[in-house]
Protein backbone atom coordinates (compact mmCIF):
# COMPACT_ATOMS: atom_id res chain seq x y z
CA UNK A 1 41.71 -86.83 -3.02
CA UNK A 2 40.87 -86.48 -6.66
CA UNK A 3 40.84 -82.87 -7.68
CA UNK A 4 40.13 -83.51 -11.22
CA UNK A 5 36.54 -85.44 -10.97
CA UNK A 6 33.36 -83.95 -11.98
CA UNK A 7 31.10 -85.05 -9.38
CA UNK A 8 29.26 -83.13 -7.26
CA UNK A 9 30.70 -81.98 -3.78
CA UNK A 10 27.76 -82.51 -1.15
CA UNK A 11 27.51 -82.21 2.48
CA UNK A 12 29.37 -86.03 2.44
CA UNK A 13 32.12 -84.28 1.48
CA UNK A 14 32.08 -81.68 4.60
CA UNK A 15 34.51 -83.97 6.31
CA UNK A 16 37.14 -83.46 3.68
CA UNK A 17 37.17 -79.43 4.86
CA UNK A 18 36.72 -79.35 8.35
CA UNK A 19 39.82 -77.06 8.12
CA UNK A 20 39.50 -72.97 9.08
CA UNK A 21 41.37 -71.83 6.23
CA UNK A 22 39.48 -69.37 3.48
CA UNK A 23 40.09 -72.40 0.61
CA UNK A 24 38.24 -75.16 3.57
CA UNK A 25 35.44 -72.71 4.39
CA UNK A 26 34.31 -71.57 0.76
CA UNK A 27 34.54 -75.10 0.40
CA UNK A 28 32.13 -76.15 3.27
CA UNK A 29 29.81 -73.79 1.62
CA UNK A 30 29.64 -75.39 -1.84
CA UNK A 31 29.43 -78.90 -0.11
CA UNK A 32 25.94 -77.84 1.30
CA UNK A 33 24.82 -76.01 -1.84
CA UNK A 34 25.55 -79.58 -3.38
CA UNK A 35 25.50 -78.35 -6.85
CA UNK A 36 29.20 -78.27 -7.78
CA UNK A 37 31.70 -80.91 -9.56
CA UNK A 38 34.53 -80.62 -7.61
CA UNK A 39 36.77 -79.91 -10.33
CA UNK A 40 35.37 -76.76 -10.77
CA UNK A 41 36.13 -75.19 -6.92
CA UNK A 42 39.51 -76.13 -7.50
CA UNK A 43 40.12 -74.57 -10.77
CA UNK A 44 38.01 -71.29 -9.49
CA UNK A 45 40.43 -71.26 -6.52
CA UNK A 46 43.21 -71.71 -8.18
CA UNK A 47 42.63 -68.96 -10.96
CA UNK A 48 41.39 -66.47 -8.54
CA UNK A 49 44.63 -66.60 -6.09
CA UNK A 50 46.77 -66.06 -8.63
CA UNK A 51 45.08 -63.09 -10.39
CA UNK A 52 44.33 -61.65 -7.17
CA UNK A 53 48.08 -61.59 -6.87
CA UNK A 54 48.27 -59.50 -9.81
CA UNK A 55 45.43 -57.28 -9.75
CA UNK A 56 43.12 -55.69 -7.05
CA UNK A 57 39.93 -53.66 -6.87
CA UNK A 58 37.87 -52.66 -10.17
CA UNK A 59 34.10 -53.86 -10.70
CA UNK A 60 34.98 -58.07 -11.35
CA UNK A 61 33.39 -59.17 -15.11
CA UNK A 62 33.45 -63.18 -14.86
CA UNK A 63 32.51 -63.77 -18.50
CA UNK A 64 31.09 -67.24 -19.42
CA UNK A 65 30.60 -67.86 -15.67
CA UNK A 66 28.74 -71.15 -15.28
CA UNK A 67 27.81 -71.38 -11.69
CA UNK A 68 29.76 -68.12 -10.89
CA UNK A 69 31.62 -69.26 -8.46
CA UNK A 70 35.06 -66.96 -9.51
CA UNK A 71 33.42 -64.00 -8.64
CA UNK A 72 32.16 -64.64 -5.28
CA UNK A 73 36.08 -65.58 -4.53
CA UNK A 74 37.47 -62.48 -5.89
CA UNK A 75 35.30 -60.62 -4.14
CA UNK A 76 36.41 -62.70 -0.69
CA UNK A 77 40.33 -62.29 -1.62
CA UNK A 78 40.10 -58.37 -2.05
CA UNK A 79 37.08 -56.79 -0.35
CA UNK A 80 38.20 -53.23 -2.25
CA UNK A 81 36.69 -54.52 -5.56
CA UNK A 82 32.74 -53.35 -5.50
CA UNK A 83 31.02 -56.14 -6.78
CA UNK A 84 31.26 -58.70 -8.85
CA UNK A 85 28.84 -59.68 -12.80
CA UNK A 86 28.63 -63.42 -13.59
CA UNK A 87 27.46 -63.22 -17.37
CA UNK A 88 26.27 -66.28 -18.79
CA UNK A 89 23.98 -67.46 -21.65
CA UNK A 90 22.46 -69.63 -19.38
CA UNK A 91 22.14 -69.35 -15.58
CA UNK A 92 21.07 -72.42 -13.75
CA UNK A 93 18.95 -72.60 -10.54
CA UNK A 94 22.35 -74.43 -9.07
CA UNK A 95 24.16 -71.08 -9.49
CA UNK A 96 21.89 -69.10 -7.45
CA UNK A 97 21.32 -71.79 -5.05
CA UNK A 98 25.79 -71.83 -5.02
CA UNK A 99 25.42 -68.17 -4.55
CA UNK A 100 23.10 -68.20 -1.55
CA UNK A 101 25.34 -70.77 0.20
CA UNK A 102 28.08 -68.65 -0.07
CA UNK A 103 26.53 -65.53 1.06
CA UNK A 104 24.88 -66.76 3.92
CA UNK A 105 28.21 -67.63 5.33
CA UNK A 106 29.63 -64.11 3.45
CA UNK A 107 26.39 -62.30 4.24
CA UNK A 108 28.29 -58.66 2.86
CA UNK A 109 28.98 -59.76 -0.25
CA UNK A 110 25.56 -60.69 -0.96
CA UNK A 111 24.56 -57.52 -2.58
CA UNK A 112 27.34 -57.53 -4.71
CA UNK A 113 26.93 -60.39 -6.52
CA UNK A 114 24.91 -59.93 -9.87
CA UNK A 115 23.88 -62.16 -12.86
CA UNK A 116 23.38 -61.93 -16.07
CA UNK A 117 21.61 -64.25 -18.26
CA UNK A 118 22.77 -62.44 -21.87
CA UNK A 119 25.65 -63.31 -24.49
CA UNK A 120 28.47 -62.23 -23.15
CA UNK A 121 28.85 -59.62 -26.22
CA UNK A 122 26.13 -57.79 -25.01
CA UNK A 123 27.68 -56.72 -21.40
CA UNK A 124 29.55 -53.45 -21.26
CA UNK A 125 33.24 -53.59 -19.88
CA UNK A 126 34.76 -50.29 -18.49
CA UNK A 127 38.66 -49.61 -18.29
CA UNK A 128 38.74 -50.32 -14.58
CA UNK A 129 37.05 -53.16 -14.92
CA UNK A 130 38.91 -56.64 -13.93
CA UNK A 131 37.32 -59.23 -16.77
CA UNK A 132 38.13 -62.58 -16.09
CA UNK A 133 36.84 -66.34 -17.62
CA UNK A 134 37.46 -70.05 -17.22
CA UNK A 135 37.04 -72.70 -19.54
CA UNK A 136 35.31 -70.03 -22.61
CA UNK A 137 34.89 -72.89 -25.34
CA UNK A 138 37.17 -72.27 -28.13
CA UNK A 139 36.75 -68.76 -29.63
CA UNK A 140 34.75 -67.45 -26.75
CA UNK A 141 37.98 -66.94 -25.31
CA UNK A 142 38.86 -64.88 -27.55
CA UNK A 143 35.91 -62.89 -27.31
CA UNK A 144 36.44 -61.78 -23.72
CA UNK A 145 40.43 -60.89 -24.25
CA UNK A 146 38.59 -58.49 -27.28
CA UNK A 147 35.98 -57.10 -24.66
CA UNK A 148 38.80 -56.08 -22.45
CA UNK A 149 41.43 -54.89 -25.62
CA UNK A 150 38.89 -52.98 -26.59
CA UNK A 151 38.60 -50.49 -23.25
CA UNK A 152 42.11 -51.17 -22.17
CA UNK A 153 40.13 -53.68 -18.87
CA UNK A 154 42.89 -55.76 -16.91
CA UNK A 155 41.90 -59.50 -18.30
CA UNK A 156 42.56 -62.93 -17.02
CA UNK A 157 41.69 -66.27 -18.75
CA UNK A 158 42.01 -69.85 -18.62
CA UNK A 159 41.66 -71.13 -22.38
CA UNK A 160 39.99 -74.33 -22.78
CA UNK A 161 38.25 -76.91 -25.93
CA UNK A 162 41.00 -74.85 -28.61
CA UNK A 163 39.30 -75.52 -31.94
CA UNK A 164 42.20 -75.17 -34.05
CA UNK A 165 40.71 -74.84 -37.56
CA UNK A 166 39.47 -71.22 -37.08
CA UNK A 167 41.63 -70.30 -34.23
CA UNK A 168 44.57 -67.98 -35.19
CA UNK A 169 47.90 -70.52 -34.03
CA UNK A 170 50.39 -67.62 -35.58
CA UNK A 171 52.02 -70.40 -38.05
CA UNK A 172 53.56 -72.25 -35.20
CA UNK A 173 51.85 -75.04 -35.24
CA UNK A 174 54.81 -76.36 -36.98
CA UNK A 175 56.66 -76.08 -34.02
CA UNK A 176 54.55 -76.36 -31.38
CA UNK A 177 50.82 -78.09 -30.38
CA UNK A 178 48.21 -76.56 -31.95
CA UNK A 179 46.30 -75.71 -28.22
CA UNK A 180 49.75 -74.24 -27.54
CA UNK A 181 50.06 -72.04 -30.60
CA UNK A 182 46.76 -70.94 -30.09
CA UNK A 183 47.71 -69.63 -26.20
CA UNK A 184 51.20 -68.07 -27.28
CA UNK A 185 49.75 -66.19 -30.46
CA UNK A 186 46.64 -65.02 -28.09
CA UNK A 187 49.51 -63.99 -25.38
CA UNK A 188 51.29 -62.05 -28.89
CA UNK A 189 47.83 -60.16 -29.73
CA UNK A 190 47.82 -58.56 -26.04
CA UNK A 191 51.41 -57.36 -26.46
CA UNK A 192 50.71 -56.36 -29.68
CA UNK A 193 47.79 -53.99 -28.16
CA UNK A 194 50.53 -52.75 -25.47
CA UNK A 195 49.17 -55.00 -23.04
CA UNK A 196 52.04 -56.39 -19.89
CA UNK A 197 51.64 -60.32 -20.41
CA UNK A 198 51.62 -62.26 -17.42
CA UNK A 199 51.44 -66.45 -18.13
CA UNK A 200 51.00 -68.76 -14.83
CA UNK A 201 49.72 -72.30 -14.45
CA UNK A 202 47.38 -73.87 -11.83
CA UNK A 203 47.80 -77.69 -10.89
CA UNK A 204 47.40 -80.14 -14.01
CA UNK A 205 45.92 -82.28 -11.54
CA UNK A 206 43.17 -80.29 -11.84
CA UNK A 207 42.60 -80.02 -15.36
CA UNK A 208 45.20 -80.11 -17.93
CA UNK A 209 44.04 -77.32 -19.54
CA UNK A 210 46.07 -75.15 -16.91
CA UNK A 211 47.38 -72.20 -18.28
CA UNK A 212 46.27 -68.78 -17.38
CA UNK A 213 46.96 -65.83 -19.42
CA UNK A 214 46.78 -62.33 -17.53
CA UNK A 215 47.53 -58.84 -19.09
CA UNK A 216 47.18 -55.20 -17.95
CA UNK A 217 47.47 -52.05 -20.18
CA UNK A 218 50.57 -49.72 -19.55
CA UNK A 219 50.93 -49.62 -15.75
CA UNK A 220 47.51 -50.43 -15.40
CA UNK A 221 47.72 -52.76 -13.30
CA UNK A 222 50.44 -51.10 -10.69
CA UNK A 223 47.36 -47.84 -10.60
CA UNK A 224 44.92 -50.24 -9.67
CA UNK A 225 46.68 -51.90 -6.97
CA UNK A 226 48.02 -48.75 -5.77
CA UNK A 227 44.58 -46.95 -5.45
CA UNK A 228 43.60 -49.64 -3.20
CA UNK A 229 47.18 -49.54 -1.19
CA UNK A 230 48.84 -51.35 0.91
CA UNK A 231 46.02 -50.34 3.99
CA UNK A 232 43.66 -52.24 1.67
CA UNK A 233 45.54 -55.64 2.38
CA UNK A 234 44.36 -55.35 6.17
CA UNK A 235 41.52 -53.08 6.82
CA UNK A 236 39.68 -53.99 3.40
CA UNK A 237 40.34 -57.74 3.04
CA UNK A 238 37.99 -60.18 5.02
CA UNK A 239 39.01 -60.89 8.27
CA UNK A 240 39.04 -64.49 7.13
CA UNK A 241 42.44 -63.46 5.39
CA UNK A 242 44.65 -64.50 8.04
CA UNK A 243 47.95 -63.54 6.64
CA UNK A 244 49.81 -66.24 8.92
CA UNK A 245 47.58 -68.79 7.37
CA UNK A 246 47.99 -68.05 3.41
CA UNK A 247 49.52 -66.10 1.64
CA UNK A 248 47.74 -64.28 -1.57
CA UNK A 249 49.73 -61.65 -2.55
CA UNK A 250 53.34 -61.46 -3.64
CA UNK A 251 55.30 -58.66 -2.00
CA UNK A 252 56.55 -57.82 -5.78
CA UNK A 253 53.08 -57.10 -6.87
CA UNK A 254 52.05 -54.78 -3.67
């Protein structure tokens, strides 16, 4: 199966996820919303396990949010995090029609799902806040890592379209790729602000624009997961989080 293409998942596609794992059944749900390229549940998958790893709880800020689709997984990973802002310029009838698919299956997280047609700019982010973004053309994402620098917010992105010309690449394009100098010097700003870096990658078969950039003030990110706990893990996460079944923390980060 192609993870990569851009067309549409529709209820054809239900056969593909007949499955009961969390991945299969969020899955099922954005087949019958048929609005969805199917790159895009993979990559929102993909991102949100792997911050979730990392960071629990706080109000979720999915900047540049297209169909919104992150949020409504972060808030299915960790049930401890109140709700969940999609923030887009634009918000397409598909998104809400995604977001009603989901819910219906998810009905308590359906009051905790908000958007917010606005430039991004123009949304507050609080400390505890958890801001995250895929794919921000260019420079927009570096506008959401200096939303969350500027409150001291735990941050998560996935750059994408790096227009080198105005992007800062730190000099290095001389040794490295330009997209790359543009990711390491971004990953050098959030140190510089006393910011932990944390760099993963999800699957290049799904795009290979695949590297996510996480960072967490101080021991920001250690206070967050520890207000939630270790009792979070079972009596706040969905019971769909069947911890025989996958696995979405790392012990390390608990």
């Amino acid at each position: 199966m192609e993870k990569s293409t851009k067309n549409r998942l529709t209820e054809r596609e239900l056969i593909l996820f007949s499955g009961n794992t969390l991945f299969e059944k969020i899955a099922r749900s954005v087949c019958r919303a048929g609005t969805l390229p199917r790159k895009e549940l993979y990559e929102a998958w993909e991102v949100a396990r792997r911050v979730r790893r990392k960071y629990r709880g706080g109000r979720v800020v999915d900047l540049a949010c297209g169909h919104g689709l992150l949020g409504h997984i972060m808030l299915l990973l960790d049930d401890s995090s109140p709700e969940a802002v999609a923030v887009d310029h634009n918000i397409s009838k598909n998104a809400y029609r995604l977001s009603d698919s989901i819910t219906e299956t998810w009905p308590r997280i359906k009051r905790r799902i908000h958007y917010i047609e606005a430039p991004i700019r123009q949304i507050r982010i609080f400390p505890g806040d958890l801001v995250i973004s895929i794919h921000a053309c260019g420079l927009l994402t570096d506008t959401v890592i200096d939303m969350a620098v500027g409150v001291g917010a735990r941050v998560a992105v996935l750059p994408c379209c790096h227009d080198i010309a105005p992007s800062d690449t730190g000099g290095l394009e001389g040794w490295i790729k330009g997209p790359l100098a543009v990711d390491v010097t971004r990953a050098g700003r959030l140190r510089s602000e006393g910011y932990t870096v944390i760099t993963r990658m999800i699957p290049e078969d799904i795009t290979p624009q695949n590297r996510l950039l996480m960072g967490h003030c101080g021991d920001q990110g250690r206070r967050a997961n520890r207000q939630v706990g270790r009792k979070g893990l079972r009596g706040r996460m969905g019971a769909e989080l069947n911890p025989n079944e996958e696995i979405y923390y790392e012990s390390s980060s608990l």
